[in-house]
C-alpha atoms as a PDB file:
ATOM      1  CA  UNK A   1     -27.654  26.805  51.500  1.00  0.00           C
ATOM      2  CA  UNK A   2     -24.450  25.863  48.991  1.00  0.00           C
ATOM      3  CA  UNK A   3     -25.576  24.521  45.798  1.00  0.00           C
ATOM      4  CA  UNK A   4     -22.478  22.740  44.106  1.00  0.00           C
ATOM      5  CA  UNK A   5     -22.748  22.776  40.465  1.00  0.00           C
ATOM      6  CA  UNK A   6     -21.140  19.838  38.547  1.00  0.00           C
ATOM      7  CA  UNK A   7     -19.512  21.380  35.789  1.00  0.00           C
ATOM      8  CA  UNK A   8     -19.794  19.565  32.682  1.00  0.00           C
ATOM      9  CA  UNK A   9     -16.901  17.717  31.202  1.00  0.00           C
ATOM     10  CA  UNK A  10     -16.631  17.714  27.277  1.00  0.00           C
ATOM     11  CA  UNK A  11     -15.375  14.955  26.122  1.00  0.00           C
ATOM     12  CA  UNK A  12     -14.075  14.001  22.630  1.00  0.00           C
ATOM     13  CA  UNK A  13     -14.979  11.430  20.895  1.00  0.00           C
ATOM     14  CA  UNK A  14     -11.397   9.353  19.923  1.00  0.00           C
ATOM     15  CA  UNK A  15     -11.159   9.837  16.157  1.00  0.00           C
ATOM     16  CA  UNK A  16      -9.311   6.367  14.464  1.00  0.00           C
ATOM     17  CA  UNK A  17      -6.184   7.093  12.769  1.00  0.00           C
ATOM     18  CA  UNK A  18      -5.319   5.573   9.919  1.00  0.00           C
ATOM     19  CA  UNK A  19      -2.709   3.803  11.585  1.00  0.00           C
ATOM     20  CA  UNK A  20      -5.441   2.414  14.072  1.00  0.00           C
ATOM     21  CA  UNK A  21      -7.515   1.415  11.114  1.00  0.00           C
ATOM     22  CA  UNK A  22      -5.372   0.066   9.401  1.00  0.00           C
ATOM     23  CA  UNK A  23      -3.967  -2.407  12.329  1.00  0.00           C
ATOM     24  CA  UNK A  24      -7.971  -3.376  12.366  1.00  0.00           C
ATOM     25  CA  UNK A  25      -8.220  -4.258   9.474  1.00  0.00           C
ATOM     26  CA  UNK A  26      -4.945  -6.015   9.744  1.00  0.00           C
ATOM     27  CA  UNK A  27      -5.233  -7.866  12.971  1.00  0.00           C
ATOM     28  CA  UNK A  28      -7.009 -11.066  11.985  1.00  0.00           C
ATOM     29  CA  UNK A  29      -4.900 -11.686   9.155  1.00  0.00           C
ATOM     30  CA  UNK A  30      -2.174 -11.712  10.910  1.00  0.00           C
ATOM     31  CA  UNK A  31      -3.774 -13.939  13.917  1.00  0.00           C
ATOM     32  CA  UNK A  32      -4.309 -16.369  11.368  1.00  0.00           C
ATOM     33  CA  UNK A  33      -0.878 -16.317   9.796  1.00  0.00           C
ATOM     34  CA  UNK A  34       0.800 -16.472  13.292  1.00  0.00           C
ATOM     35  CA  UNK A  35      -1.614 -19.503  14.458  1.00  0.00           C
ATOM     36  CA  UNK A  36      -1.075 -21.566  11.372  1.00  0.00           C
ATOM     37  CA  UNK A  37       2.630 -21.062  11.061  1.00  0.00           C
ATOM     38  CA  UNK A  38       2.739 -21.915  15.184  1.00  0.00           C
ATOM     39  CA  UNK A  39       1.189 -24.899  14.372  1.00  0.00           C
ATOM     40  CA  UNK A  40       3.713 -25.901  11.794  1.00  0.00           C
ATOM     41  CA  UNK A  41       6.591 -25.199  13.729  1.00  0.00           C
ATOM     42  CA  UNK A  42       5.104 -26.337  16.752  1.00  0.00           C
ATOM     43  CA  UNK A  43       5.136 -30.148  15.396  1.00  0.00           C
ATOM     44  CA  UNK A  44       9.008 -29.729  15.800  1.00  0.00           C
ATOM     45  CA  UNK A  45       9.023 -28.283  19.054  1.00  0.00           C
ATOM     46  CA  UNK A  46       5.832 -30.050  21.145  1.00  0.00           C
ATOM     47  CA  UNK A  47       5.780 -26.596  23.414  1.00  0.00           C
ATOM     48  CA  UNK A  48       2.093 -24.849  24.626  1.00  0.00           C
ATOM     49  CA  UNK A  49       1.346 -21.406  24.941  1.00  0.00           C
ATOM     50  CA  UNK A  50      -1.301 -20.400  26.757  1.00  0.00           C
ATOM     51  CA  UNK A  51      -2.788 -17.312  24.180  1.00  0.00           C
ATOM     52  CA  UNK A  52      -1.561 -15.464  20.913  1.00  0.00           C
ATOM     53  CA  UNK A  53      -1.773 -11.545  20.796  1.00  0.00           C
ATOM     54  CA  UNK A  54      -1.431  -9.355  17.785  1.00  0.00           C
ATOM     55  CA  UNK A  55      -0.537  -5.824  18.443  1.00  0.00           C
ATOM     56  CA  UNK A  56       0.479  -3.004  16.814  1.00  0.00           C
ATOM     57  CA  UNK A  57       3.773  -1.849  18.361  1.00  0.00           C
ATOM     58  CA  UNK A  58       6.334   0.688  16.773  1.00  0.00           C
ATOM     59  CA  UNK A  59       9.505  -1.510  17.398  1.00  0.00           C
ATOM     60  CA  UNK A  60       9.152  -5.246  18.725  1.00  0.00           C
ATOM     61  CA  UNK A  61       8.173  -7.581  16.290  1.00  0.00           C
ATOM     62  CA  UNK A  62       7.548  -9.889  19.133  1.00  0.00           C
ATOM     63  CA  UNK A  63       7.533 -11.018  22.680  1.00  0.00           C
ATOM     64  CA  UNK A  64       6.569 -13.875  24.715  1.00  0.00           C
ATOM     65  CA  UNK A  65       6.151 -13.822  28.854  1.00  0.00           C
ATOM     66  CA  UNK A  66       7.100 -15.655  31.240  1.00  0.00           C
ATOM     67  CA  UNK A  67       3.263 -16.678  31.610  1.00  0.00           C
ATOM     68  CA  UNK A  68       3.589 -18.272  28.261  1.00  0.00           C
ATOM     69  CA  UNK A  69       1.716 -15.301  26.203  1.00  0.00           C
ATOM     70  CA  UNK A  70       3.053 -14.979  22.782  1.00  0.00           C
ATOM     71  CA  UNK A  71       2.571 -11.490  20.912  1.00  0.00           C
ATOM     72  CA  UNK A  72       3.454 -10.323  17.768  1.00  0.00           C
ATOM     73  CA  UNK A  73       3.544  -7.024  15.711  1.00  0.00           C
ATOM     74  CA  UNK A  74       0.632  -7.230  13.054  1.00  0.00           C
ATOM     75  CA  UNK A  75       3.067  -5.687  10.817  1.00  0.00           C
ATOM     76  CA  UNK A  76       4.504  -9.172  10.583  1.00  0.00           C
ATOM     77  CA  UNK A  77       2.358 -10.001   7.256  1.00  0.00           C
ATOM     78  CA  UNK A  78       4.383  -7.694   5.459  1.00  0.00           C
ATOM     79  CA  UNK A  79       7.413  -9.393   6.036  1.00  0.00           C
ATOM     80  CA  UNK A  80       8.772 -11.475   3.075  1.00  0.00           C
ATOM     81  CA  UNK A  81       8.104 -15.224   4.403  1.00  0.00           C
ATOM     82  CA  UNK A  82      11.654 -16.367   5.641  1.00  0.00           C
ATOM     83  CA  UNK A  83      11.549 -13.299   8.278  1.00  0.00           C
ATOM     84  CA  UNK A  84       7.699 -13.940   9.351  1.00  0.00           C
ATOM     85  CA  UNK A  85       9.393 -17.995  10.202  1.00  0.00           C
ATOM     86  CA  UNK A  86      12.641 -16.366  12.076  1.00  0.00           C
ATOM     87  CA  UNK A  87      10.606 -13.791  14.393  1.00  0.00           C
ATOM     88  CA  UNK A  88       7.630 -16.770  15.309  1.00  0.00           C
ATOM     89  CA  UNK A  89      10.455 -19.158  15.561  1.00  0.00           C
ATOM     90  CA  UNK A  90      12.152 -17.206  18.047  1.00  0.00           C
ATOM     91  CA  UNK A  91       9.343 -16.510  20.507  1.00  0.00           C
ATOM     92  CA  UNK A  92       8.310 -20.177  20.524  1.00  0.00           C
ATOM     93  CA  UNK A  93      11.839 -21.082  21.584  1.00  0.00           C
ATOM     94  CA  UNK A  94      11.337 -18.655  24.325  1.00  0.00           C
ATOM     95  CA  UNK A  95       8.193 -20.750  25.923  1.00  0.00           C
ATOM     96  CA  UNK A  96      11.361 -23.025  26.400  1.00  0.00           C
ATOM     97  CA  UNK A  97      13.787 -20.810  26.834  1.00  0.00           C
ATOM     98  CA  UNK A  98      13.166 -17.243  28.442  1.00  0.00           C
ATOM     99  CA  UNK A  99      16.496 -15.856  27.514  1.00  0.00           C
ATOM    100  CA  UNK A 100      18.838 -15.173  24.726  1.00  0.00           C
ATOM    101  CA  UNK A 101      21.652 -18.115  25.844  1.00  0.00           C
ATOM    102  CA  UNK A 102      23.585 -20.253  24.303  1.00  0.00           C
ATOM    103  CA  UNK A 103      20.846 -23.098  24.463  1.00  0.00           C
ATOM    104  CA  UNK A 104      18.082 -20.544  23.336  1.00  0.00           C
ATOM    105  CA  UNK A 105      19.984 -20.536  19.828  1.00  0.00           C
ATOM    106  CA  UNK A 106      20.252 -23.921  19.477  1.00  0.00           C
ATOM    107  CA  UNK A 107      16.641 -24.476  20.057  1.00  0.00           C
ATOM    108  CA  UNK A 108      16.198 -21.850  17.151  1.00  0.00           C
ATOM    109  CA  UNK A 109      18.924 -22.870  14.962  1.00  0.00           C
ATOM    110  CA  UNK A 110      17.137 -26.574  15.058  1.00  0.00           C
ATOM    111  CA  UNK A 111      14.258 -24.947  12.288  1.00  0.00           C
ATOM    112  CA  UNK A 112      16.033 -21.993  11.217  1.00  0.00           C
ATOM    113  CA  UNK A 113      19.434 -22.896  10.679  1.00  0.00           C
ATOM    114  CA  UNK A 114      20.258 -19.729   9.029  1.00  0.00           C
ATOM    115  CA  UNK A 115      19.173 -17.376  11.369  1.00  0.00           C
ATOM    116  CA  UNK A 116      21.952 -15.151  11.977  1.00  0.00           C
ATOM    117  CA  UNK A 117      21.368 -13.891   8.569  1.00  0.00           C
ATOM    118  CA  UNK A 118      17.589 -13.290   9.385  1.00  0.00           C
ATOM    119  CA  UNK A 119      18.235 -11.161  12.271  1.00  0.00           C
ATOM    120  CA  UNK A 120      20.740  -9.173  10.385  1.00  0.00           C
ATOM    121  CA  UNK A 121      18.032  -8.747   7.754  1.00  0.00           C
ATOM    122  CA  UNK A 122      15.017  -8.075  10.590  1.00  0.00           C
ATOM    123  CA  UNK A 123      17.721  -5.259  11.714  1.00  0.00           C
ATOM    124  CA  UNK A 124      18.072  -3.189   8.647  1.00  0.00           C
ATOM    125  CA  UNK A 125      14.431  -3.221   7.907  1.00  0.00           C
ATOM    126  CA  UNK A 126      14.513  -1.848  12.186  1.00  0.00           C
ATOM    127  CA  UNK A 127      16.872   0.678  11.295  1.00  0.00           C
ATOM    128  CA  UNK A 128      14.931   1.942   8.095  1.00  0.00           C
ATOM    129  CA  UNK A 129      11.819   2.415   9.973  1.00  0.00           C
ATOM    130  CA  UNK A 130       9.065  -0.250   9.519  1.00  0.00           C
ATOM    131  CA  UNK A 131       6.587   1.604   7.934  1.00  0.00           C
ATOM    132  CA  UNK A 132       3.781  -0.211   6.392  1.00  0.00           C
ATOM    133  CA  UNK A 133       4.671   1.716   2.927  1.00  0.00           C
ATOM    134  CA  UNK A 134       8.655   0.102   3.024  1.00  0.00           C
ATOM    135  CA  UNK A 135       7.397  -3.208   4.872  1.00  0.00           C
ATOM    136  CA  UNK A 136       5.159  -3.384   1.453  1.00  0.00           C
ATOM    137  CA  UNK A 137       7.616  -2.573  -1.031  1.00  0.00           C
ATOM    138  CA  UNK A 138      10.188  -5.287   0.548  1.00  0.00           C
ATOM    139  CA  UNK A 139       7.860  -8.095   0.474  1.00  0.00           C
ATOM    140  CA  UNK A 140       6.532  -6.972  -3.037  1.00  0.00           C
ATOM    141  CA  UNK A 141      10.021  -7.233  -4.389  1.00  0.00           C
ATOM    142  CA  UNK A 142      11.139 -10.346  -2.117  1.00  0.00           C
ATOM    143  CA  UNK A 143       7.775 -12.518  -3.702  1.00  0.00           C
ATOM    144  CA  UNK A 144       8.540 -11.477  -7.088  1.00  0.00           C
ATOM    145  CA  UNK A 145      12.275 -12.085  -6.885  1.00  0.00           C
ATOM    146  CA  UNK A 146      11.664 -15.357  -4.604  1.00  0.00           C
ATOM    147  CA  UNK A 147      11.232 -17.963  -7.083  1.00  0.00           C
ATOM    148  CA  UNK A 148      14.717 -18.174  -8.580  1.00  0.00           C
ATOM    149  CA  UNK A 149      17.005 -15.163  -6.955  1.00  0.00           C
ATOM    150  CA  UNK A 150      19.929 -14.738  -9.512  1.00  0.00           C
ATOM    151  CA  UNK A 151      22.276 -12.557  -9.563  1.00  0.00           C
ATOM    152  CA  UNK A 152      21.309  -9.107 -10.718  1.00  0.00           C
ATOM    153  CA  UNK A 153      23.337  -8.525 -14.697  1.00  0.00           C
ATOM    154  CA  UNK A 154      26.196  -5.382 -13.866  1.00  0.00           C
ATOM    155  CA  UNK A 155      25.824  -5.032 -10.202  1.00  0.00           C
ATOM    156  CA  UNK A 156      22.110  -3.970 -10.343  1.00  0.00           C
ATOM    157  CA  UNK A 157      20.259  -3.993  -7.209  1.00  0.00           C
ATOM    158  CA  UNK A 158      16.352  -3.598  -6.465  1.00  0.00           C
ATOM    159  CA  UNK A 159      15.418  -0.795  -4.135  1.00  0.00           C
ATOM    160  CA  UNK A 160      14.978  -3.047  -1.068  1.00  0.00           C
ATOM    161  CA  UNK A 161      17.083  -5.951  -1.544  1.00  0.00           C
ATOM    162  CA  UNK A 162      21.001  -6.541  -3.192  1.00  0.00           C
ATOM    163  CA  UNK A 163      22.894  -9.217  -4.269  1.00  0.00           C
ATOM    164  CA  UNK A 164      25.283 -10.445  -1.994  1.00  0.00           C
ATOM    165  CA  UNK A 165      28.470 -12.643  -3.215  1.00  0.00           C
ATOM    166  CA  UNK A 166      29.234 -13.981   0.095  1.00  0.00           C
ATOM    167  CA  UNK A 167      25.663 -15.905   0.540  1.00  0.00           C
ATOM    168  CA  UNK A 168      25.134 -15.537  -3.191  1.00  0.00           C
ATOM    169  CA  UNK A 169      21.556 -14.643  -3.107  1.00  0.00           C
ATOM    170  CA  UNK A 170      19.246 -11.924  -2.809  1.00  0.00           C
ATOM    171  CA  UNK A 171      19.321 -10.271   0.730  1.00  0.00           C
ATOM    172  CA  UNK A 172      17.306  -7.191   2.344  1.00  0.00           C
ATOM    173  CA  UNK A 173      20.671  -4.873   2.352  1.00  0.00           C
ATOM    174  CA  UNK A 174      21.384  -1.534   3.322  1.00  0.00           C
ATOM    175  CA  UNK A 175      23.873  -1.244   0.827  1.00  0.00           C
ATOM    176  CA  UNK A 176      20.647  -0.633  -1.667  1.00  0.00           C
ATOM    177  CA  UNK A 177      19.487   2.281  -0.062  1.00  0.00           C
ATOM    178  CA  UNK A 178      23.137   4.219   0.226  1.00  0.00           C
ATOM    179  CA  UNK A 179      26.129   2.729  -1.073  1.00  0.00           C
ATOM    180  CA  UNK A 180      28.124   5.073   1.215  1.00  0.00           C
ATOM    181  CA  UNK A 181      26.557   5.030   4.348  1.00  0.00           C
ATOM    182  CA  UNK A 182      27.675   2.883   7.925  1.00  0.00           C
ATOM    183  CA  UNK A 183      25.076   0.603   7.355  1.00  0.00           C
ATOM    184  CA  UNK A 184      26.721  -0.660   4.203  1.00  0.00           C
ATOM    185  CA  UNK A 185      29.800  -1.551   6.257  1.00  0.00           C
ATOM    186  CA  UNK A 186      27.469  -2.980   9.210  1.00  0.00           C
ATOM    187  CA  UNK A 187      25.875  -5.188   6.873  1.00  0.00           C
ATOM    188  CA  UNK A 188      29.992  -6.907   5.542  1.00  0.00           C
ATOM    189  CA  UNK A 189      31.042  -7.271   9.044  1.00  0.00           C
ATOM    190  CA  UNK A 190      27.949  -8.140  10.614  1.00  0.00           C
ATOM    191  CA  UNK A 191      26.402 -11.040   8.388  1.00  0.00           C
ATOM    192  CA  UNK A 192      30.128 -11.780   6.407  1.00  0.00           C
ATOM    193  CA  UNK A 193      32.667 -10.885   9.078  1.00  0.00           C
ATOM    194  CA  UNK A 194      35.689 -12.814   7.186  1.00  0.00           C
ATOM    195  CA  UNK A 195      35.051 -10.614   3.820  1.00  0.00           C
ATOM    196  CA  UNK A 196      36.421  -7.052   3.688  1.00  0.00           C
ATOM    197  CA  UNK A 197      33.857  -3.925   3.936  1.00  0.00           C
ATOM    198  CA  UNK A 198      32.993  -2.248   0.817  1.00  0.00           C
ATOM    199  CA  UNK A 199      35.602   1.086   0.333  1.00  0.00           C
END
């Protein structure tokens, strides 16, 4: 007579990564700053969603489906304020608007006029990563600079964010982090494509 044996399976017990814990202890602080800044922007647009996720992706910020789910990145709490408006703004106007048309702009441009410049912004803080550590730093130096961004004395930039004589304010800039590299030049013709790059 055969006897099968069952051989025993080890299994591991999943060790939490910092990263994990950190999106934890994260999460709800972020559910709460998406729901109340829905609600806010939601008196404009009168649209319904059906349920609000917060996940922690490495590269979308945000997403809505054609269900009506919205999700968002919990990294979004360390944006600097204007940015965490832009990305929710954007997926509402998708429960409208499942696309990236012409009337999908107009829908966002109605709250966030300026939001060209936003996505410009939201693309060099893409390109340099979106770590926690840099997400930090930029919204550390945004908040303090935020109450009455002047123009820096000689040229003088923060490490996050430069001033930029075409919108005369403070901006998130890659010209900061490398005055000679592409991005520099990304940044004139992207966000100022009438002023000349930066030689």
């Amino acid at each position: 007579m055969f006897r099968f044996r069952r051989k025993k399976v080890r299994r591991r017990s999943r060790r939490t990564s910092s990263v994990t814990k950190h999106y934890v202890e994260n999460k709800e602080v972020a559910r709460e700053l998406v729901l109340a800044r829905l609600a806010v922007f939601n008196r404009h647009y009168s649209l319904k969603w059906n349920r609000v996720a917060i996940r922690n992706q490495r590269r979308c910020w945000g997403s809505c489906t054609s269900l009506k789910n919205l999700n968002f990145n919990y990294k979004i709490i360390f944006l600097p304020p204007h940015l965490q408006d832009y990305i929710i703004v954007h997926e509402l106007c998708h429960l409208k608007e499942l696309n990236h048309g012409q009337n999908f702009w107009n829908l966002v441009a109605e709250t966030v006029p300026d939001y060209k410049q936003r996505i410009a912004e939201v693309k060099v803080i893409d390109k340099l990563g979106g770590s926690v550590k840099l997400l930090t730093k930029l919204q550390e130096n945004y908040l303090s600079g935020a109450k009455a961004p002047a123009k820096p004395e000689s040229g003088v930039a923060t490490s996050l964010e430069q001033w930029c004589e075409s919108c005369e304010r403070n901006v998130v800039c890659s010209c900061s982090f490398d005055k000679d590299s592409a991005l520099d030049q990304d940044h004139q013709t992207k966000i100022h494509p009438a002023s000349p790059a930066k030689t």
